[in-house]
PDB file of N, CA and C in Angstrom:
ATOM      1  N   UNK A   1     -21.537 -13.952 -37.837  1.00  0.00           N
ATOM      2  CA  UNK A   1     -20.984 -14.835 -36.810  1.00  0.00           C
ATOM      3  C   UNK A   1     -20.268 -13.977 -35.754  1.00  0.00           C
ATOM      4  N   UNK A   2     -20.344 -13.659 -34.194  1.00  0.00           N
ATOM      5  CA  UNK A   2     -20.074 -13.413 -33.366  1.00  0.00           C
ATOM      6  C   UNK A   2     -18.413 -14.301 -33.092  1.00  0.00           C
ATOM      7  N   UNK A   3     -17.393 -13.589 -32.813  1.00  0.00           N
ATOM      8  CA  UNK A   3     -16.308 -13.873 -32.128  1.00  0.00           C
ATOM      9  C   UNK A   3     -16.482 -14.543 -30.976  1.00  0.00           C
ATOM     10  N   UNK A   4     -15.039 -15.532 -31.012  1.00  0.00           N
ATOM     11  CA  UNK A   4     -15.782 -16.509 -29.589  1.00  0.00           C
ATOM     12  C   UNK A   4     -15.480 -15.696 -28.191  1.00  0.00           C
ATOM     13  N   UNK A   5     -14.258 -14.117 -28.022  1.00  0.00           N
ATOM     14  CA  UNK A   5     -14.424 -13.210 -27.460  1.00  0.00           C
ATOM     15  C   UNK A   5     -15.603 -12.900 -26.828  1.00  0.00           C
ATOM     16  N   UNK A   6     -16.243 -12.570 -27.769  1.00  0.00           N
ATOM     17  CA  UNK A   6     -17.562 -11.577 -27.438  1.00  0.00           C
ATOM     18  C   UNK A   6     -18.674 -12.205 -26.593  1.00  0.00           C
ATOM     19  N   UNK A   7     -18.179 -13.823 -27.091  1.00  0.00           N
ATOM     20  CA  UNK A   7     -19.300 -14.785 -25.882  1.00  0.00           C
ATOM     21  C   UNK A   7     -18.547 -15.056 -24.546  1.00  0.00           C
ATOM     22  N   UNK A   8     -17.176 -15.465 -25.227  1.00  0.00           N
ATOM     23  CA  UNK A   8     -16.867 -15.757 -23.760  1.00  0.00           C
ATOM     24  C   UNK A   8     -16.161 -14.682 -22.431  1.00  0.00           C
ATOM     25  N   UNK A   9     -15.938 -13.974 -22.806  1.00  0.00           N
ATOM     26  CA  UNK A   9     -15.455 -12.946 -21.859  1.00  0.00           C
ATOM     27  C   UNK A   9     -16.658 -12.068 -20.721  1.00  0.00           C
ATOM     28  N   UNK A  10     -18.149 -12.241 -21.753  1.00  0.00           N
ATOM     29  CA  UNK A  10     -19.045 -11.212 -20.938  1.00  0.00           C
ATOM     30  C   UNK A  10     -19.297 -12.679 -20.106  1.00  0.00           C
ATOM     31  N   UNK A  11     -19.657 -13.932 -20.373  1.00  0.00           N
ATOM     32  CA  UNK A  11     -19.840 -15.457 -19.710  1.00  0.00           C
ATOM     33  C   UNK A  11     -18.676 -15.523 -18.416  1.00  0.00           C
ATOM     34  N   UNK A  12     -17.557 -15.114 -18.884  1.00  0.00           N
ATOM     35  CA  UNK A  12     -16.952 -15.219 -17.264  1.00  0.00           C
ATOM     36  C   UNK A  12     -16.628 -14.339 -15.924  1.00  0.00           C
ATOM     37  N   UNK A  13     -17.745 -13.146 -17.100  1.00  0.00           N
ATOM     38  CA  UNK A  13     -17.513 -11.553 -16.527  1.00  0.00           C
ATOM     39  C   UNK A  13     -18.390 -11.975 -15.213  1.00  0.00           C
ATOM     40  N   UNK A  14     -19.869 -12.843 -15.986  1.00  0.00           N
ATOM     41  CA  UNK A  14     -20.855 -13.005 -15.131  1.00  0.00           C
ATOM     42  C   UNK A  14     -20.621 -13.887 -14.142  1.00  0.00           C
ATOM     43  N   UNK A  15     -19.980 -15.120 -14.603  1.00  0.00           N
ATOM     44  CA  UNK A  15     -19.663 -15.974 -13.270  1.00  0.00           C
ATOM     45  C   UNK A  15     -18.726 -15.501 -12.317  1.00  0.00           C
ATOM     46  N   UNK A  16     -18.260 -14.894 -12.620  1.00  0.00           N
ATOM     47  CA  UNK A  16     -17.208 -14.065 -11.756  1.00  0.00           C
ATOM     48  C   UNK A  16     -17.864 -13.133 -10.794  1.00  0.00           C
ATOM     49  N   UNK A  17     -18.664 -12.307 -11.331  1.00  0.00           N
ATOM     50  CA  UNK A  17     -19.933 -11.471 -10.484  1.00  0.00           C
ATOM     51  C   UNK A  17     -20.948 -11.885  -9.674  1.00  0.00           C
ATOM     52  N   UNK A  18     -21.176 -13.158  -9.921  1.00  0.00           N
ATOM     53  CA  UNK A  18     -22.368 -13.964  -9.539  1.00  0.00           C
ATOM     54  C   UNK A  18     -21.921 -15.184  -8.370  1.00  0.00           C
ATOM     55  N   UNK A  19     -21.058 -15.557  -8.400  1.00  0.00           N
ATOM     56  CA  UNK A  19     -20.163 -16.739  -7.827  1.00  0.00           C
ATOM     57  C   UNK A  19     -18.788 -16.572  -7.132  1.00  0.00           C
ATOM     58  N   UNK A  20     -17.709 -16.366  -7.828  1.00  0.00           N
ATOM     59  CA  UNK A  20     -16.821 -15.930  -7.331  1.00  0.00           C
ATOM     60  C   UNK A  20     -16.325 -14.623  -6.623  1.00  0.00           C
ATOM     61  N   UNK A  21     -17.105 -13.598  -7.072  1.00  0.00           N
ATOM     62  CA  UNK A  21     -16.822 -12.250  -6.000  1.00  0.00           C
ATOM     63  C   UNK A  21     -17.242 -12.341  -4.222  1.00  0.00           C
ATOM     64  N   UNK A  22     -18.576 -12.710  -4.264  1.00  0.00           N
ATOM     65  CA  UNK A  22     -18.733 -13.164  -2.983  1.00  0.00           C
ATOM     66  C   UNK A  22     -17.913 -14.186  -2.058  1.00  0.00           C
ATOM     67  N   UNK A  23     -17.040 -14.845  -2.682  1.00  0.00           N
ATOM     68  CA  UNK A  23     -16.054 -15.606  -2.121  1.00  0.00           C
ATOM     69  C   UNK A  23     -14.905 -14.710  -1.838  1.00  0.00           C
ATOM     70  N   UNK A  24     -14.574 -14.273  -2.968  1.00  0.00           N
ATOM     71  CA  UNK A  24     -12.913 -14.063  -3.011  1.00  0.00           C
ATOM     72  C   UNK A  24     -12.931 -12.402  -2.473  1.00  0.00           C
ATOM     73  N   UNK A  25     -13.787 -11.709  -2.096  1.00  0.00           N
ATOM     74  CA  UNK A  25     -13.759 -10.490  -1.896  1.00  0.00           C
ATOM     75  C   UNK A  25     -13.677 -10.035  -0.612  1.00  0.00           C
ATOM     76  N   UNK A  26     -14.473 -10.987   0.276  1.00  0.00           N
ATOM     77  CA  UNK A  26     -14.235 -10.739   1.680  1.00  0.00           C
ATOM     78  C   UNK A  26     -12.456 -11.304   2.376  1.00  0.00           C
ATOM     79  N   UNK A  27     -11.866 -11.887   1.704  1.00  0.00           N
ATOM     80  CA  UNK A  27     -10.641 -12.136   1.875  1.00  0.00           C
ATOM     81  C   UNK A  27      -9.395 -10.841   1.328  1.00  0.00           C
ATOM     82  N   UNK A  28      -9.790 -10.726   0.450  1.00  0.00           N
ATOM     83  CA  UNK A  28      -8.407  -9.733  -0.534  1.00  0.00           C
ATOM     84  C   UNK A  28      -9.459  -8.454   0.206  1.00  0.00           C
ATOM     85  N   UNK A  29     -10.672  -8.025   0.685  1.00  0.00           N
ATOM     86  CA  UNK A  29     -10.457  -6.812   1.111  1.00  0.00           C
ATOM     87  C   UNK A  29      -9.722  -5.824   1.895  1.00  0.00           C
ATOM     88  N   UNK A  30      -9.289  -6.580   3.051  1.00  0.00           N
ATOM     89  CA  UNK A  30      -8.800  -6.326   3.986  1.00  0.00           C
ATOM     90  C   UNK A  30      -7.349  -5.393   3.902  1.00  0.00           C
ATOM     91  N   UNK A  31      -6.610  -6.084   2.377  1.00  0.00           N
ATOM     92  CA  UNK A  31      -5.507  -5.626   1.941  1.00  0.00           C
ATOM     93  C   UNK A  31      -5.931  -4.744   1.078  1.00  0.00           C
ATOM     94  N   UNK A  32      -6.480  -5.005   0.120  1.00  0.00           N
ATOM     95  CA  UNK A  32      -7.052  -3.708  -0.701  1.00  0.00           C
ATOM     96  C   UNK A  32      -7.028  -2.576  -0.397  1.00  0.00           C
ATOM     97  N   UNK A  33      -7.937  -2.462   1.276  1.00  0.00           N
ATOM     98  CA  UNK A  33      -8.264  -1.358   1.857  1.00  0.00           C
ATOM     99  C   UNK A  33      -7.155  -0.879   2.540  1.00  0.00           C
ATOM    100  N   UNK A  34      -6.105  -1.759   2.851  1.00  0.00           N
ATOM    101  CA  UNK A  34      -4.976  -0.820   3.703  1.00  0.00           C
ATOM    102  C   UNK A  34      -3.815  -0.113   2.452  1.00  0.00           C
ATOM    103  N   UNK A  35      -3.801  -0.861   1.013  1.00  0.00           N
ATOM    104  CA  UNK A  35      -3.255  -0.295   0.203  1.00  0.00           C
ATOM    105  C   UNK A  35      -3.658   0.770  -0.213  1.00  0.00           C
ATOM    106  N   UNK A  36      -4.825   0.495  -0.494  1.00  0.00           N
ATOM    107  CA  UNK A  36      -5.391   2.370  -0.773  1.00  0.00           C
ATOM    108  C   UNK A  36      -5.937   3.533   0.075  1.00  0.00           C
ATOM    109  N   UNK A  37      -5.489   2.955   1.211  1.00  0.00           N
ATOM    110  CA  UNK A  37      -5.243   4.492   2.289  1.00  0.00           C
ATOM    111  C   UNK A  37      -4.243   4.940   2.103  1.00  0.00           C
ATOM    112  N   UNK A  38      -3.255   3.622   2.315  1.00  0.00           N
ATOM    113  CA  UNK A  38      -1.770   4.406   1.679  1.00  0.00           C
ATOM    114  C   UNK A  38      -1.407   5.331   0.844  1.00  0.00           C
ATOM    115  N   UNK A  39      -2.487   5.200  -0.471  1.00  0.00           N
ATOM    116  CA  UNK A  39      -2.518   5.935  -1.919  1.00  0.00           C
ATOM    117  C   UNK A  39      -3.167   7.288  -1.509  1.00  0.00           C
ATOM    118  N   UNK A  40      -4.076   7.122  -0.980  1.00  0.00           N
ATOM    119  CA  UNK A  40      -5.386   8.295  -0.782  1.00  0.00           C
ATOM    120  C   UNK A  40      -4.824   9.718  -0.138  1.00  0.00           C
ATOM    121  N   UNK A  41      -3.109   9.037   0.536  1.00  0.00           N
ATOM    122  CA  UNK A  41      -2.851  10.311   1.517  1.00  0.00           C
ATOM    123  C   UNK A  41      -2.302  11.338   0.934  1.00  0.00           C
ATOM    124  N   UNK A  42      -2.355  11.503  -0.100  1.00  0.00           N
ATOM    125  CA  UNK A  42      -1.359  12.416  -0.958  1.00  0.00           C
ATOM    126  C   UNK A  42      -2.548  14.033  -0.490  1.00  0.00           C
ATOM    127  N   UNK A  43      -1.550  15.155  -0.724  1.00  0.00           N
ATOM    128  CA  UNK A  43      -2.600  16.009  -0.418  1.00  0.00           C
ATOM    129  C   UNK A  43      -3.083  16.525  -1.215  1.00  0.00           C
ATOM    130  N   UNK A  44      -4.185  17.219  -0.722  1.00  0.00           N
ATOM    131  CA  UNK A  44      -5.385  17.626  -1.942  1.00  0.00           C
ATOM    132  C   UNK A  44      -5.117  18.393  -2.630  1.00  0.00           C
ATOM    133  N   UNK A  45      -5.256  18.809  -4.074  1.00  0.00           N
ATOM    134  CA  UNK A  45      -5.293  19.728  -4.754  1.00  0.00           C
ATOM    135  C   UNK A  45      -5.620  21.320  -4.675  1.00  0.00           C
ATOM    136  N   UNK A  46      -4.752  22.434  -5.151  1.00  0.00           N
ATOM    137  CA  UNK A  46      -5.834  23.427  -4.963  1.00  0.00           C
ATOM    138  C   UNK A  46      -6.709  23.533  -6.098  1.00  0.00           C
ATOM    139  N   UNK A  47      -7.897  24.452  -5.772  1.00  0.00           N
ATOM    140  CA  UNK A  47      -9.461  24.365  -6.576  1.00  0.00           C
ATOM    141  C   UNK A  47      -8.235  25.527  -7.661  1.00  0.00           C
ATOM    142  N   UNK A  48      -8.650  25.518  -9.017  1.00  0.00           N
ATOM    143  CA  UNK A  48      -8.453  26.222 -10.068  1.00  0.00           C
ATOM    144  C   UNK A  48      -8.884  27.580 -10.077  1.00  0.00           C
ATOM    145  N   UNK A  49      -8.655  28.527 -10.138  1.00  0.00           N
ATOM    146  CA  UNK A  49      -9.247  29.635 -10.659  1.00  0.00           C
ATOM    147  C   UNK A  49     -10.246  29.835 -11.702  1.00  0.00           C
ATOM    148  N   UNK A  50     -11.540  30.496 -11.433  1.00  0.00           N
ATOM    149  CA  UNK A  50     -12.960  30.485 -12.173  1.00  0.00           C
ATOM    150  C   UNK A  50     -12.395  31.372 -12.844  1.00  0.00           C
ATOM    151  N   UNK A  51     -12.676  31.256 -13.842  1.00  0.00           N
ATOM    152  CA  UNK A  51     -13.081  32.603 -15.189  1.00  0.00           C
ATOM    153  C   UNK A  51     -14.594  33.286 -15.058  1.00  0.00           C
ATOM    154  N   UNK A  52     -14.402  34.663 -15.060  1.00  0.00           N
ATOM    155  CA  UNK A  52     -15.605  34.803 -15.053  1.00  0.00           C
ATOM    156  C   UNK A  52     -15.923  35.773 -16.777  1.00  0.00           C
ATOM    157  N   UNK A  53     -16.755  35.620 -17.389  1.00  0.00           N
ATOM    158  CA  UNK A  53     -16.540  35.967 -18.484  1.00  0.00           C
ATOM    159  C   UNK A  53     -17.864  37.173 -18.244  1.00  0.00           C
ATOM    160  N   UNK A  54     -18.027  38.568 -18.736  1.00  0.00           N
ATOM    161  CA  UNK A  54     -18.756  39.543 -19.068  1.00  0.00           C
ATOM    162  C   UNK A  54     -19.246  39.912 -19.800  1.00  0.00           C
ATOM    163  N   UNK A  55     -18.931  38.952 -21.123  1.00  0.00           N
ATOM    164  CA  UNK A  55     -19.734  39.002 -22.910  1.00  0.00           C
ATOM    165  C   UNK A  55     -20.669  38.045 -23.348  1.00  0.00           C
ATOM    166  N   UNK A  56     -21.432  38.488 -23.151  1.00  0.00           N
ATOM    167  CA  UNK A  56     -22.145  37.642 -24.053  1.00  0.00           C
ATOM    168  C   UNK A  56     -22.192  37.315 -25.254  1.00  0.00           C
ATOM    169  N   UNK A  57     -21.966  36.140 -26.128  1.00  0.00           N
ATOM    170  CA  UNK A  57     -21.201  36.070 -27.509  1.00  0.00           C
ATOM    171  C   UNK A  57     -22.526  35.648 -27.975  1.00  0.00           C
TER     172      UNK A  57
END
Protein backbone atom coordinates (compact mmCIF):
# COMPACT_ATOMS: atom_id res chain seq x y z
CA UNK A 1 0.00 0.00 0.00
CA UNK A 2 1.44 3.37 -1.12
CA UNK A 3 1.25 6.40 1.48
CA UNK A 4 -1.37 8.92 0.80
CA UNK A 5 1.99 11.35 0.61
CA UNK A 6 3.38 9.69 -2.19
CA UNK A 7 0.03 10.21 -4.25
CA UNK A 8 -0.78 13.31 -3.21
CA UNK A 9 2.11 15.59 -3.19
CA UNK A 10 3.55 14.46 -6.85
CA UNK A 11 -0.76 15.22 -7.87
CA UNK A 12 -0.33 18.80 -6.69
CA UNK A 13 3.27 19.04 -7.82
CA UNK A 14 1.55 18.54 -11.28
CA UNK A 15 -1.34 20.83 -11.02
CA UNK A 16 0.73 23.34 -9.86
CA UNK A 17 3.09 22.94 -13.02
CA UNK A 18 0.41 22.56 -15.41
CA UNK A 19 -2.21 25.24 -14.22
CA UNK A 20 -1.16 27.38 -11.69
CA UNK A 21 2.49 28.41 -12.65
CA UNK A 22 1.40 30.02 -15.78
CA UNK A 23 -0.85 32.22 -13.77
CA UNK A 24 0.94 33.04 -10.74
CA UNK A 25 4.43 33.46 -12.30
CA UNK A 26 4.09 36.27 -14.54
CA UNK A 27 2.97 38.34 -11.48
CA UNK A 28 5.57 37.38 -8.50
CA UNK A 29 8.30 37.63 -11.31
CA UNK A 30 8.88 40.94 -11.43
CA UNK A 31 9.85 40.88 -7.61
CA UNK A 32 11.68 37.77 -7.69
CA UNK A 33 13.90 39.26 -10.22
CA UNK A 34 14.66 42.52 -8.42
CA UNK A 35 15.36 40.41 -5.17
CA UNK A 36 17.87 38.39 -6.67
CA UNK A 37 19.95 41.03 -8.29
CA UNK A 38 20.14 42.31 -5.01
CA UNK A 39 21.65 38.81 -3.88
CA UNK A 40 23.77 38.22 -7.09
CA UNK A 41 25.95 41.44 -6.26
CA UNK A 42 28.19 40.05 -3.86
CA UNK A 43 31.67 39.76 -5.45
CA UNK A 44 33.09 36.97 -7.15
CA UNK A 45 35.23 34.55 -5.76
CA UNK A 46 38.88 33.99 -6.37
CA UNK A 47 39.56 30.70 -8.69
CA UNK A 48 41.54 28.19 -6.15
CA UNK A 49 44.89 27.18 -6.76
CA UNK A 50 45.47 23.93 -9.20
CA UNK A 51 47.61 21.23 -7.88
CA UNK A 52 49.62 19.98 -10.26
CA UNK A 53 50.75 16.53 -9.36
CA UNK A 54 54.16 14.78 -11.20
CA UNK A 55 53.59 11.00 -9.99
CA UNK A 56 52.07 8.82 -11.36
CA UNK A 57 50.62 6.40 -8.64
Amino acid sequence: MVCIPCIVIPVLLWVYKRFLEPIIYPLISPFISRFWRSAVKEPPHKPCAVREYTHIY
